[in-house]
Protein backbone atom coordinates (compact mmCIF):
# COMPACT_ATOMS: atom_id res chain seq x y z
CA UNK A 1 80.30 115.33 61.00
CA UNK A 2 82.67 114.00 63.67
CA UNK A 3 83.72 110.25 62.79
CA UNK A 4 83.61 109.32 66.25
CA UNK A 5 79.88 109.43 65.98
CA UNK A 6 79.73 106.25 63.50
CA UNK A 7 80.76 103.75 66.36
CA UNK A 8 79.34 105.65 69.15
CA UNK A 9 76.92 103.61 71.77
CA UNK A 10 75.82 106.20 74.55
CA UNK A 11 74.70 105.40 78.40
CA UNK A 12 72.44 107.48 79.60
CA UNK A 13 72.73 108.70 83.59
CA UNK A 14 70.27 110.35 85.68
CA UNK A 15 73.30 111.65 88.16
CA UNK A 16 71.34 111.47 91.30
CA UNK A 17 70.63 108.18 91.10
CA UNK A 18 73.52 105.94 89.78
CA UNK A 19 76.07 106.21 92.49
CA UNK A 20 76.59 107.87 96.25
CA UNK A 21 80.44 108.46 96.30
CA UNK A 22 79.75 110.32 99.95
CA UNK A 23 76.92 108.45 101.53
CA UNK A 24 74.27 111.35 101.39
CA UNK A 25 71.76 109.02 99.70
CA UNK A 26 72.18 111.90 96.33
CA UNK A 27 74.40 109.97 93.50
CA UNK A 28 77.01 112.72 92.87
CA UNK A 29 79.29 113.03 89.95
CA UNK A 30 82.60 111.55 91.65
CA UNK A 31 79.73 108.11 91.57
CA UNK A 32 79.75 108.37 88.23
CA UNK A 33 83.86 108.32 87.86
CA UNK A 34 84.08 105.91 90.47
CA UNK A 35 82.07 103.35 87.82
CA UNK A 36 83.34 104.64 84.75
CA UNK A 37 85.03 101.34 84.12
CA UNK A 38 81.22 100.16 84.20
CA UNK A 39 80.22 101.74 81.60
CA UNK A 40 83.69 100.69 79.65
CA UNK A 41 83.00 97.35 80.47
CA UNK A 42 79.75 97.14 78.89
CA UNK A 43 80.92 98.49 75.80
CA UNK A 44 79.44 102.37 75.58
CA UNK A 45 82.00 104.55 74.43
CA UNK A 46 79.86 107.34 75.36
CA UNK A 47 77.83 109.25 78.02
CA UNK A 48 74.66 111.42 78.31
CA UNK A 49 74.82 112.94 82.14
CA UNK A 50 71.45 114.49 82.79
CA UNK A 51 71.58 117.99 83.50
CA UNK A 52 74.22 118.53 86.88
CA UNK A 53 73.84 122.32 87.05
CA UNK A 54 73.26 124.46 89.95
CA UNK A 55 69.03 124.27 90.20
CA UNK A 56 66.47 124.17 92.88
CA UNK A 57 65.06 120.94 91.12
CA UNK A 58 61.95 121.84 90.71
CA UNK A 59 61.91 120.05 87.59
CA UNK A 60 64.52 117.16 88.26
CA UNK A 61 67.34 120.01 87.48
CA UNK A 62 65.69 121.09 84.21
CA UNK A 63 65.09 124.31 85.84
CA UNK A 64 68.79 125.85 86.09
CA UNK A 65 69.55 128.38 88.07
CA UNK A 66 73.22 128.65 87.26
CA UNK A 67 74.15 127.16 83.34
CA UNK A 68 77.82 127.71 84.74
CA UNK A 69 77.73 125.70 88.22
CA UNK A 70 77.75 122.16 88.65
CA UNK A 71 74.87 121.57 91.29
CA UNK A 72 76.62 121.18 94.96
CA UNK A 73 75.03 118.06 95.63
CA UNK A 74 76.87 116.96 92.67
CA UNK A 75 80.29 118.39 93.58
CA UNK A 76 81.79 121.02 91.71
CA UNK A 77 82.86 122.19 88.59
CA UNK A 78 86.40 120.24 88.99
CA UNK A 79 84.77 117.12 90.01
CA UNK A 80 82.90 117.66 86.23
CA UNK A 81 86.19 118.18 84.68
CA UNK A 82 88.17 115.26 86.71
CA UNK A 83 84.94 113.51 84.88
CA UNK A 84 85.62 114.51 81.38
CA UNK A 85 89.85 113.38 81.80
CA UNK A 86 88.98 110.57 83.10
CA UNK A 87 86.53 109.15 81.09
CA UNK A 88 88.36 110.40 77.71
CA UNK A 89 91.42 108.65 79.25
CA UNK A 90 88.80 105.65 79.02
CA UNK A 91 88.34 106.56 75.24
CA UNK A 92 84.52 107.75 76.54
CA UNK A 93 83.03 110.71 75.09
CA UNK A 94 80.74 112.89 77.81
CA UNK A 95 77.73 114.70 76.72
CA UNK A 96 75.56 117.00 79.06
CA UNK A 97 72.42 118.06 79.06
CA UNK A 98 71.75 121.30 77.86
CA UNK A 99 67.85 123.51 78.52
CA UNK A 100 68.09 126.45 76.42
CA UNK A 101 64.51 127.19 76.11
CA UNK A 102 64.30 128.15 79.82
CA UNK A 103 65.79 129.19 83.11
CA UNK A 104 64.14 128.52 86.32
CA UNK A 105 62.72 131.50 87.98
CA UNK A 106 65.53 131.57 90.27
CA UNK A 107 68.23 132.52 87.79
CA UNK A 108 70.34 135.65 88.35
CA UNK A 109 68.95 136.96 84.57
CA UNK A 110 65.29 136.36 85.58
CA UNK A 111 65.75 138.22 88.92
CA UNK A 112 67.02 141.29 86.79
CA UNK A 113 64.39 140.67 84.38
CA UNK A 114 61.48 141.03 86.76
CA UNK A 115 63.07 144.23 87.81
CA UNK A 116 60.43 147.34 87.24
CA UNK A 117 63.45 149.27 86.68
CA UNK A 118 65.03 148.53 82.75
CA UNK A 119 68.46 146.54 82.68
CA UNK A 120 70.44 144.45 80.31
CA UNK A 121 68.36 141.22 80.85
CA UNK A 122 65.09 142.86 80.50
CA UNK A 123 64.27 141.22 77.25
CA UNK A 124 65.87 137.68 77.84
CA UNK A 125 62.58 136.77 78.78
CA UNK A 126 59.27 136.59 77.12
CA UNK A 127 57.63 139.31 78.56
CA UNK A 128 54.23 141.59 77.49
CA UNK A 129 53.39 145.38 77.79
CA UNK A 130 51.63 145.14 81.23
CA UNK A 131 50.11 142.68 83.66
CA UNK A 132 46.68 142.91 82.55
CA UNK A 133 48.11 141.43 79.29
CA UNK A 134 48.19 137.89 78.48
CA UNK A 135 49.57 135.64 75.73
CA UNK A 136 47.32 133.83 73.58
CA UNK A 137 47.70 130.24 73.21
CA UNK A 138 50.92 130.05 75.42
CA UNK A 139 51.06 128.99 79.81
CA UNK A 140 51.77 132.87 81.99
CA UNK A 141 52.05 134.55 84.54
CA UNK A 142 51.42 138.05 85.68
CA UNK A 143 50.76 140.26 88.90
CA UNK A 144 54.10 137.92 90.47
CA UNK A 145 56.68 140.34 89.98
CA UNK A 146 57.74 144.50 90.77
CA UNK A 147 57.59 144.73 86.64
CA UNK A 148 54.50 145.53 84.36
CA UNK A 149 53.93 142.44 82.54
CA UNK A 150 53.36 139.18 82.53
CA UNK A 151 55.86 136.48 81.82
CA UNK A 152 55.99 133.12 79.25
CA UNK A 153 56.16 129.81 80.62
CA UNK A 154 57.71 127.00 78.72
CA UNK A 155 56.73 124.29 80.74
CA UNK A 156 56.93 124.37 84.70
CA UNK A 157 55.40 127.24 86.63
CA UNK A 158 58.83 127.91 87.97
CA UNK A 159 60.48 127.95 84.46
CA UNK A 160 59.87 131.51 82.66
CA UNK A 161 60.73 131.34 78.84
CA UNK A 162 63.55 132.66 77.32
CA UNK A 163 63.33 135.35 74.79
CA UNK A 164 64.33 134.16 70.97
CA UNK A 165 62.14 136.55 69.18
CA UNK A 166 58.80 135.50 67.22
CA UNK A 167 58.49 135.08 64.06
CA UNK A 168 54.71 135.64 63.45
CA UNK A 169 54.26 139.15 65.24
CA UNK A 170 50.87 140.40 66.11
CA UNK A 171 51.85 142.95 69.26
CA UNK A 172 54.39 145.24 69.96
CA UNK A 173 55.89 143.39 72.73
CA UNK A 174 56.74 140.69 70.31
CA UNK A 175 60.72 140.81 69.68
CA UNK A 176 61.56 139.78 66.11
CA UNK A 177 63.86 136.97 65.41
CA UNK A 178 66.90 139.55 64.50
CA UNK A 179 66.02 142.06 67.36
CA UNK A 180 69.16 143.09 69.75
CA UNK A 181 67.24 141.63 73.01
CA UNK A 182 66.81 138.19 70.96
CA UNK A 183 70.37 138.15 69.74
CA UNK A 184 71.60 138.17 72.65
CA UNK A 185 70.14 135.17 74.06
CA UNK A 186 71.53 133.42 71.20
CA UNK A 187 74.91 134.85 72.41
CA UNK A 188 74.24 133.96 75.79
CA UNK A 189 73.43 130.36 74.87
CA UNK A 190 76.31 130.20 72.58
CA UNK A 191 78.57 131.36 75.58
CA UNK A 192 77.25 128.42 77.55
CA UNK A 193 78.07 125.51 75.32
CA UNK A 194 81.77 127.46 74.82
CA UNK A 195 81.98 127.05 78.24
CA UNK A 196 81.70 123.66 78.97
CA UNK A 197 83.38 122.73 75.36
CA UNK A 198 86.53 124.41 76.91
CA UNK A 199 86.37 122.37 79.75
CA UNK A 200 86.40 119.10 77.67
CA UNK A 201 82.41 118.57 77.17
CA UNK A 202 82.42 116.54 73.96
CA UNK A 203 78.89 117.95 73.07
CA UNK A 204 75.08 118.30 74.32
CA UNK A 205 71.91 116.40 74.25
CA UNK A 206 69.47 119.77 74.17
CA UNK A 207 66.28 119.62 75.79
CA UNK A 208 63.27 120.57 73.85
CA UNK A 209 65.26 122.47 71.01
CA UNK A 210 62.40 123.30 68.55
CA UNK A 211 60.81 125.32 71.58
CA UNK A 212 62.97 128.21 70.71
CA UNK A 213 61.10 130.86 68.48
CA UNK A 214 57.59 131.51 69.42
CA UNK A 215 55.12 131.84 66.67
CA UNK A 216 57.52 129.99 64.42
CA UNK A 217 56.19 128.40 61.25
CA UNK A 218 55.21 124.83 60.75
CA UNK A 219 58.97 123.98 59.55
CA UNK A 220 59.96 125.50 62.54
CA UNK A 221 62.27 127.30 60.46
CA UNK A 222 63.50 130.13 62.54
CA UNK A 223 64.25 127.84 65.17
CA UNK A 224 66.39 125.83 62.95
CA UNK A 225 68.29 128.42 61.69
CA UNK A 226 69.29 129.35 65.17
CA UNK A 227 70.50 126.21 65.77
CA UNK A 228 72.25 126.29 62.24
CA UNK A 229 74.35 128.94 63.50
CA UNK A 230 75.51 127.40 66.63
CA UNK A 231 76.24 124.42 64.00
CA UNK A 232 78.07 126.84 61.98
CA UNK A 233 80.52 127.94 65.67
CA UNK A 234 80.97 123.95 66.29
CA UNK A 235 81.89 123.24 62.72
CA UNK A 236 84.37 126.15 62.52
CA UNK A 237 85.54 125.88 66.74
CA UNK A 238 84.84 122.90 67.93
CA UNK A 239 84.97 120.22 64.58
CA UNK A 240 84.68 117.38 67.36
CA UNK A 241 81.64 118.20 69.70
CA UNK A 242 78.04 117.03 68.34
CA UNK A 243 74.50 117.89 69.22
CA UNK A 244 71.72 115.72 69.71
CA UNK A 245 68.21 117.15 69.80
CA UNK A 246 64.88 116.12 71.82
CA UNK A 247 63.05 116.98 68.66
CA UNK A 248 61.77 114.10 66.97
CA UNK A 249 61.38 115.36 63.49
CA UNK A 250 64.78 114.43 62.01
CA UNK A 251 63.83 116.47 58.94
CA UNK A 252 63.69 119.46 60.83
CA UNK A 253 66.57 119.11 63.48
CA UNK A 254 69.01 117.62 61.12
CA UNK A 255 68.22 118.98 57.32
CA UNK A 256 67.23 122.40 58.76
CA UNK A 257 69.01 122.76 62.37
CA UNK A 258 72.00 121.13 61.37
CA UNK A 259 71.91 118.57 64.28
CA UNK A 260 74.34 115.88 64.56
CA UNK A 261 71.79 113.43 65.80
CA UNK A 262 67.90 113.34 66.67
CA UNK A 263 65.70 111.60 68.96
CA UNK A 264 63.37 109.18 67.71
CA UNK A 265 61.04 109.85 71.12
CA UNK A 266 58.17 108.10 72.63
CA UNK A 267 55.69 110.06 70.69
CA UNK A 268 52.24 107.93 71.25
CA UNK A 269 51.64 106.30 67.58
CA UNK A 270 54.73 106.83 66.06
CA UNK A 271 56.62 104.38 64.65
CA UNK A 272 59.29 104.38 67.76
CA UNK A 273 56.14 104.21 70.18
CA UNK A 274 55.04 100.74 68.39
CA UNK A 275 57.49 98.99 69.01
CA UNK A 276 57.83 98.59 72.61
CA UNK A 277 54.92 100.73 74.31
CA UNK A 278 51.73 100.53 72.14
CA UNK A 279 50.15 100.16 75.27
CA UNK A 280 47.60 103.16 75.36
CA UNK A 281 45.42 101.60 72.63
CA UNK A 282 41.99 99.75 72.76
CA UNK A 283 42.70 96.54 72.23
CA UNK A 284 45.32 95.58 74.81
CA UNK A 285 49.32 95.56 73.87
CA UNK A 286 50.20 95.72 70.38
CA UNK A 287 53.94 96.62 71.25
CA UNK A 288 55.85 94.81 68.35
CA UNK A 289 58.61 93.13 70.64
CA UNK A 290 55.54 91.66 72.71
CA UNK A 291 55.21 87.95 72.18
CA UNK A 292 51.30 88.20 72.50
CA UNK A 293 51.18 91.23 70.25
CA UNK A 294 50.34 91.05 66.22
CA UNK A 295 53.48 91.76 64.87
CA UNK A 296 53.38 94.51 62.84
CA UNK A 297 56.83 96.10 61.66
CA UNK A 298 54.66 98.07 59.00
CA UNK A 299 53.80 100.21 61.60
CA UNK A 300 57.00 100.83 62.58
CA UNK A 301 58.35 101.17 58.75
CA UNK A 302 56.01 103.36 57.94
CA UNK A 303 56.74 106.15 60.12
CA UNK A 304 60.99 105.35 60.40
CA UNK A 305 61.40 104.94 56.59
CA UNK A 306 60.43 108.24 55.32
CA UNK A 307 62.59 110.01 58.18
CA UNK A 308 65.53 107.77 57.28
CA UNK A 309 65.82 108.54 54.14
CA UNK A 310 64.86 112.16 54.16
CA UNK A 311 68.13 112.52 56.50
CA UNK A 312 70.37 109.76 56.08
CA UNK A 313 72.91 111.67 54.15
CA UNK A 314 72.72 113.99 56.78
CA UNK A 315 72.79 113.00 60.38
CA UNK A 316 71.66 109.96 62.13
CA UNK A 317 68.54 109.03 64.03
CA UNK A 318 68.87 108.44 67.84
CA UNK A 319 67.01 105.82 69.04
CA UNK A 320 67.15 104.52 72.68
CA UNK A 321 65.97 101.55 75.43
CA UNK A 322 64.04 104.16 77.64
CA UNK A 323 64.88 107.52 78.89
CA UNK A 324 64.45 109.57 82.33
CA UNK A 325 60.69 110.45 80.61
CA UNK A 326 59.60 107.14 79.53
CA UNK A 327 58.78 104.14 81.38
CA UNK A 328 61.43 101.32 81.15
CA UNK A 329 60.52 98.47 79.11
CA UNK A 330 61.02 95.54 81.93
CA UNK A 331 57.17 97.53 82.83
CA UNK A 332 55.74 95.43 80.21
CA UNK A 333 58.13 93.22 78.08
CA UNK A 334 59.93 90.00 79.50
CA UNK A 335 63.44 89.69 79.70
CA UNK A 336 63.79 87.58 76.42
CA UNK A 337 61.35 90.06 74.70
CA UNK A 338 64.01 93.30 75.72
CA UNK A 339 66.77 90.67 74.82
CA UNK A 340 65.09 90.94 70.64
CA UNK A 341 64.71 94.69 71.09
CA UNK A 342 68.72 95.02 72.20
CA UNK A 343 69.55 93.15 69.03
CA UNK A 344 66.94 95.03 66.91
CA UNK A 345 68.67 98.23 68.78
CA UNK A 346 72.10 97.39 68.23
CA UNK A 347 71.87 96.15 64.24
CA UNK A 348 70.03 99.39 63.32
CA UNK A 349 71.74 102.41 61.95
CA UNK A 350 71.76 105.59 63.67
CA UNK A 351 72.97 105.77 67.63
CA UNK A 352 72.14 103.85 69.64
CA UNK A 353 71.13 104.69 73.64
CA UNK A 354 71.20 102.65 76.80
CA UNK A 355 69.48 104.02 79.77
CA UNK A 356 70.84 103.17 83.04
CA UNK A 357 69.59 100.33 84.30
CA UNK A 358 67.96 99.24 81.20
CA UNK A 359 71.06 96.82 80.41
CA UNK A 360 69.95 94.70 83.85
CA UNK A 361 66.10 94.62 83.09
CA UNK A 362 65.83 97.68 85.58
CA UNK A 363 61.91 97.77 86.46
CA UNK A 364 59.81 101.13 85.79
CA UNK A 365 58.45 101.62 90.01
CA UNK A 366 54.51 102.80 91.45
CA UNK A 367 56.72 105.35 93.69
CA UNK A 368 55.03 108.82 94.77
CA UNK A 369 56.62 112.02 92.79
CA UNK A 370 59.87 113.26 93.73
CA UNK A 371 61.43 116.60 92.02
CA UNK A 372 58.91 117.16 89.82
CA UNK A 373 58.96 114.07 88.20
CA UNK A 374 55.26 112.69 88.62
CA UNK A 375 54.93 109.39 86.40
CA UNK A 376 58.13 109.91 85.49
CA UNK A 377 59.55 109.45 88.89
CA UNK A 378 59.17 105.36 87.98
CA UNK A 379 61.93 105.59 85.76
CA UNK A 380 64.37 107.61 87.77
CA UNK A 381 65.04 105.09 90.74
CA UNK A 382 68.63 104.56 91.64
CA UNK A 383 70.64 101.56 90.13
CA UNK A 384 70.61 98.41 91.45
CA UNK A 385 74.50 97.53 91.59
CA UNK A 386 74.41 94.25 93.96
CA UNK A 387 72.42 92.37 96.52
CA UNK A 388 74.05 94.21 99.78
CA UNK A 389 71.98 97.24 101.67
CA UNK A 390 70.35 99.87 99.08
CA UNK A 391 71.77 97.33 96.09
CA UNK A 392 75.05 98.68 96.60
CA UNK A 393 73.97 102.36 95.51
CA UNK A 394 74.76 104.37 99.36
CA UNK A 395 75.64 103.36 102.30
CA UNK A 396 73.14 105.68 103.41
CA UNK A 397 69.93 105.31 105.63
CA UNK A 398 67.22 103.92 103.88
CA UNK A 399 65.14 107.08 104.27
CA UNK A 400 67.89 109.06 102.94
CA UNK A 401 67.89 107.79 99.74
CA UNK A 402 66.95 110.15 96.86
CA UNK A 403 64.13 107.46 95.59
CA UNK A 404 63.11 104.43 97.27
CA UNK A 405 64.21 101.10 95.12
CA UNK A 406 62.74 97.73 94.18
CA UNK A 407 61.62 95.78 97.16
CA UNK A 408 61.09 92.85 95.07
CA UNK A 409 62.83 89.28 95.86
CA UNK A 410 63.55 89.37 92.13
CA UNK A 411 64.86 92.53 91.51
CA UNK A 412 67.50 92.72 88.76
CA UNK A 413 71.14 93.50 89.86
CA UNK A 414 73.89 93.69 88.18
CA UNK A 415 76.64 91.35 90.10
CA UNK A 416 74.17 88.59 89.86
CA UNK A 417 73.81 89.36 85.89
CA UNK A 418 77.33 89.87 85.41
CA UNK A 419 78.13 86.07 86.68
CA UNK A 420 74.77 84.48 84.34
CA UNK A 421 76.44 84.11 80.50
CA UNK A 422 72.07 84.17 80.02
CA UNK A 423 71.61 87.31 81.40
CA UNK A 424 70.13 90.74 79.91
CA UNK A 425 73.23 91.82 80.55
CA UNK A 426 75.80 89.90 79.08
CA UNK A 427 73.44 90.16 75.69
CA UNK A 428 73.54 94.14 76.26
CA UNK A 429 77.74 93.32 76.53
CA UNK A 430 77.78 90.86 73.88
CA UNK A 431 75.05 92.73 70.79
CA UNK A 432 77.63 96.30 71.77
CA UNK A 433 80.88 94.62 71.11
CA UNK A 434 79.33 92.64 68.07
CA UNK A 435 78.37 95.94 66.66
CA UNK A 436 81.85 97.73 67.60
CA UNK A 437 83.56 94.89 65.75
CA UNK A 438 81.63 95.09 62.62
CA UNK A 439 81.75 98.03 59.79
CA UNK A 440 78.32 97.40 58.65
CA UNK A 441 76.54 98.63 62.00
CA UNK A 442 78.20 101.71 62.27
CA UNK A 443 75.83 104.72 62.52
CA UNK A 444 76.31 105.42 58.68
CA UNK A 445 76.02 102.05 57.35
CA UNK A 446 73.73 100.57 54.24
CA UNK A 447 70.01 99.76 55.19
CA UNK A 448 67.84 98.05 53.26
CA UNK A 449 64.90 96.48 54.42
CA UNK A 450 64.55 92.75 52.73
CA UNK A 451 60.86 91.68 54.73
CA UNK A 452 58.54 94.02 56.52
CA UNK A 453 54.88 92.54 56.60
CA UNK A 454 52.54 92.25 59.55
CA UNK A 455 52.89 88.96 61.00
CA UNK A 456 56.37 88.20 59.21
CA UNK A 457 59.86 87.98 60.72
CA UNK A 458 61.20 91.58 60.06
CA UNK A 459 64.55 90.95 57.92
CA UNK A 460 66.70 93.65 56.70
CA UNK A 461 70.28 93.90 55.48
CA UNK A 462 73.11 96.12 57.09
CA UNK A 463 75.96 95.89 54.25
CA UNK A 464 76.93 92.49 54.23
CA UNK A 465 74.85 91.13 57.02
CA UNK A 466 71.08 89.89 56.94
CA UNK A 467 69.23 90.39 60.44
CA UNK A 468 66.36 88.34 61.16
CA UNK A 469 63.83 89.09 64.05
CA UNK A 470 60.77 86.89 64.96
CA UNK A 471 59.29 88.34 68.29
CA UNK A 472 56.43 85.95 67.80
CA UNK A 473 55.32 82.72 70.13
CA UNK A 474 55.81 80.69 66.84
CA UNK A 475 59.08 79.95 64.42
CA UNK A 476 59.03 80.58 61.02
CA UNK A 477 60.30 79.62 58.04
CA UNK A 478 62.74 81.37 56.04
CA UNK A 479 63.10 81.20 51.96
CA UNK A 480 65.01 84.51 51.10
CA UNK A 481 68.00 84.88 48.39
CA UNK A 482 69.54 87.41 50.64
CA UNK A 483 70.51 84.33 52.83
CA UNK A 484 72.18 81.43 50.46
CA UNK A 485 75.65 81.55 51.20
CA UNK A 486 75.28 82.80 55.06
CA UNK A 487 75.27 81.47 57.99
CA UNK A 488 74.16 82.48 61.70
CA UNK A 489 76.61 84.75 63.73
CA UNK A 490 75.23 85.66 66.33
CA UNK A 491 72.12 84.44 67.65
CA UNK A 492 69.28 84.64 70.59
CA UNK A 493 67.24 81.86 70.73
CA UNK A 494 67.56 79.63 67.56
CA UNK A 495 67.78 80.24 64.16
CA UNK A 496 69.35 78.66 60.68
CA UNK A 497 68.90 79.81 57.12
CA UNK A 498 65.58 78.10 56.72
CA UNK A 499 64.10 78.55 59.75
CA UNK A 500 63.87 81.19 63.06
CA UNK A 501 62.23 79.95 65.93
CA UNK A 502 59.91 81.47 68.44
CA UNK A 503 60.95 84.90 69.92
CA UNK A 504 64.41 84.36 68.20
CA UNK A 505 67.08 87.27 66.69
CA UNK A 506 69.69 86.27 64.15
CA UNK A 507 72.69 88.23 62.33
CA UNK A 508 74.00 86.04 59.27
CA UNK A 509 76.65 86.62 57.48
């Protein structure tokens, strides 16, 4: 496990949208190096750059037509490495995004795949015995191509599925898990993260990485052990790099795919899901951080705690303020509401994300669909740096730029947060240098939980430290053992060690 990984805080950046370096109304990756000292000065020691390879972004750039090829509109493959020196120079780690369960239809292996005529990337894609053939249970498409058969879909029409074997065969198209055609995606994907790893890539956030094997079991076992192979190459290669999985079933990715780190995602009902967007139930808004909601941490415990502690010995869970799927929280919580989940974020163990944006209150936009984004597209607006034309983002026309922004007298932005000590901000700033400075919040640190009841503060322990929350419209009191000998260290709102008031967080130690 790399040590790096214990005091790691990552910043999440959808590329075309956090900086225009060259006024094209695209944020390109010289943006990103050009605020670098940004992303310092908040106190992230890491980066997740969406994906930035060559694509016809059909599917925001998760369709990649060239794994090898930073996108043009990006720059080029030196402006990526002038990206990685730079920001390690900054003592920032860079992780990209890597799609391994499928190309887009455009990609030089698919276009030899489709091919009537057999070739050495015939079987890197899921294909069947002729085009009167379908596959059960899974998206396809046939009669589109010079070659017999119809083709898997993982997810976009425009993003055929790569071929990993199946483990459950039941026709003789099916490749098994250990066939030639299946190894040598493996190889092929293996070759990819080499690739960028030699460049100075410090690891990969994979995209849907239990998509792999079709048919697999309910353990998703074969899958794992793929990815407990490419474990096996980092371990032995590249000791350093780390993985991070959009999986959400820690005992899976991490005890059986050897992932570094796993995505608690915004799974409607899980625990993650409860805390901040439990907004798709009857009844109104029972997020947990919402003042007006019931309070319920059990909710949350009861779906975290068993994953914790199934993997804790193991890897770390990744949770995160929003990502370029999910709508931001400033689309339902108030600023002093994301202020409690920051501190809840920052005090509990795993790693920790930031999404762009998210630090300043960022708001989740009605805008149409851009890139195959749909109700995502809310979430992928470009960052609001300051109050002069396009908030500082391009000097581009306002119809040139890649997603229009918030028109709203009130919109958050970042030079006007930077100068309020209040601001969501300078609590981001101030809860990711508190944790830097102290052992106890590291990824790997103790957790115990002290209180957990519905309609309770939520207090657990971190080593040494107690940590209080109380995202209610009334104080409580407090009469715990854990706190006699303590006192407050960082607080928002108020708080002593008899009493936390309304919609207050509290570290004592």
């Amino acid at each position: 496990m790399p040590e790096w990984l214990k005091d790691a805080v990552f910043y999440e950046i959808y590329p075309q949208s956090y900086y225009d370096s060259n006024n094209d109304g695209i944020g390109d990756l010289q943006g990103i190096i050009s605020k670098l000292d940004e992303v310092r000065k908040l106190g992230c020691n890491a980066l997740w750059i969406n994906p930035c390879f060559d694509s016809p972004f059909l599917d925001g750039g998760y369709d990649v037509s060239d794994y090898k090829k930073v996108a043009p509109r990006y720059g080029t493959n030196d402006d990526l490495k002038e990206l990685f020196e730079k920001a390690h120079a900054m003592g920032i780690r860079v992780f990209l995004d890597l799609v391994p369960g499928h190309t887009s239809d455009r990609h030089p292996w698919f276009l030899e795949s489709k091919k009537d005529e057999e070739n050495e990337y015939s079987g890197r894609y899921v294909w069947t015995g002729h085009a009167f053939e379908g596959i059960k249970d899974h998206p396809y498409i046939s009669g589109m191509t010079p070659r017999g058969g119809a083709y898997m879909l993982n997810f976009f029409a425009s993003q055929p599925a790569l071929n990993y074997g199946w483990l459950k065969r039941t026709e003789k198209w099916m490749s098994a898990v250990d066939s030639k055609e299946a190894l040598a995606t493996r190889e092929a994907l293996k070759d990819i993260i080499r690739f960028w790893l030699d460049m100075g890539c410090d690891g990969y956030r994979v995209d849907m990485a239990d998509s792999l094997v079709k048919n697999d079991d309910e353990n998703k076992s074969a899958t794992a052990a793929i990815w407990r192979d490419i474990r096996n190459m980092l371990d032995h290669d590249y000791p350093e790099a780390a993985l991070v999985s959009e999986w959400s079933n820690p005992v899976q990715a991490i005890n059986g795919g050897g992932f570094h780190m796993d995505f608690y995602l915004d799974h409607h009902g899980n625990g993650y899901n409860t805390l901040l967007r439990d907004y798709e139930t009857e009844g109104g808004d029972n997020s947990y951080f919402r003042k007006d909601g019931e309070g319920d941490i059990t909710r949350f415990l009861n779906d975290y705690l068993p994953k914790y502690n199934a993997t804790k010995e193991n890897g770390y869970i990744a949770m995160f303020t929003c990502n370029h799927d999910t709508p931001r929280p400033a689309r339902t919580l108030s600023d002093r509401e994301m202020k409690l989940f920051a501190g809840f974020l920052m005090t509990m163990p795993g790693v920790p994300f930031v999404y762009y944006g998210d630090e300043i209150g960022m708001r989740y936009l009605d805008v149409r669909t851009k890139e195959g984004g749909y109700h995502r597209t809310g979430s992928r607006t470009p960052m609001q740096w300051d109050t002069s034309a396009n908030y500082g983002f391009s000097k581009a026309e306002p119809e040139q730029i890649y997603l229009p922004q918030d028109s709203a007298e009130d919109a958050p932005v970042l030079s006007t947060q930077k100068a309020d000590p209040d601001s969501l901000y300078n609590t981001y700033k101030a809860l990711i240098a508190f944790r830097h400075s102290h052992r106890d919040l590291q990824a790997d640190g103790d957790f115990q939980v002290i209180l957990g009841e519905k309609g309770r503060p939520f207090v657990y322990q971190r080593g040494e430290m107690v940590i209080v929350i109380n995202p209610s419209q009334s104080g409580a009191a407090l009469s715990l053992e854990e706190l006699a000998g303590k006192k407050a260290v960082f607080v928002i709102g108020s708080a002593d060690t008899a009493h936390i008031g309304a919609q207050s967080f509290a570290v004592f130690l």
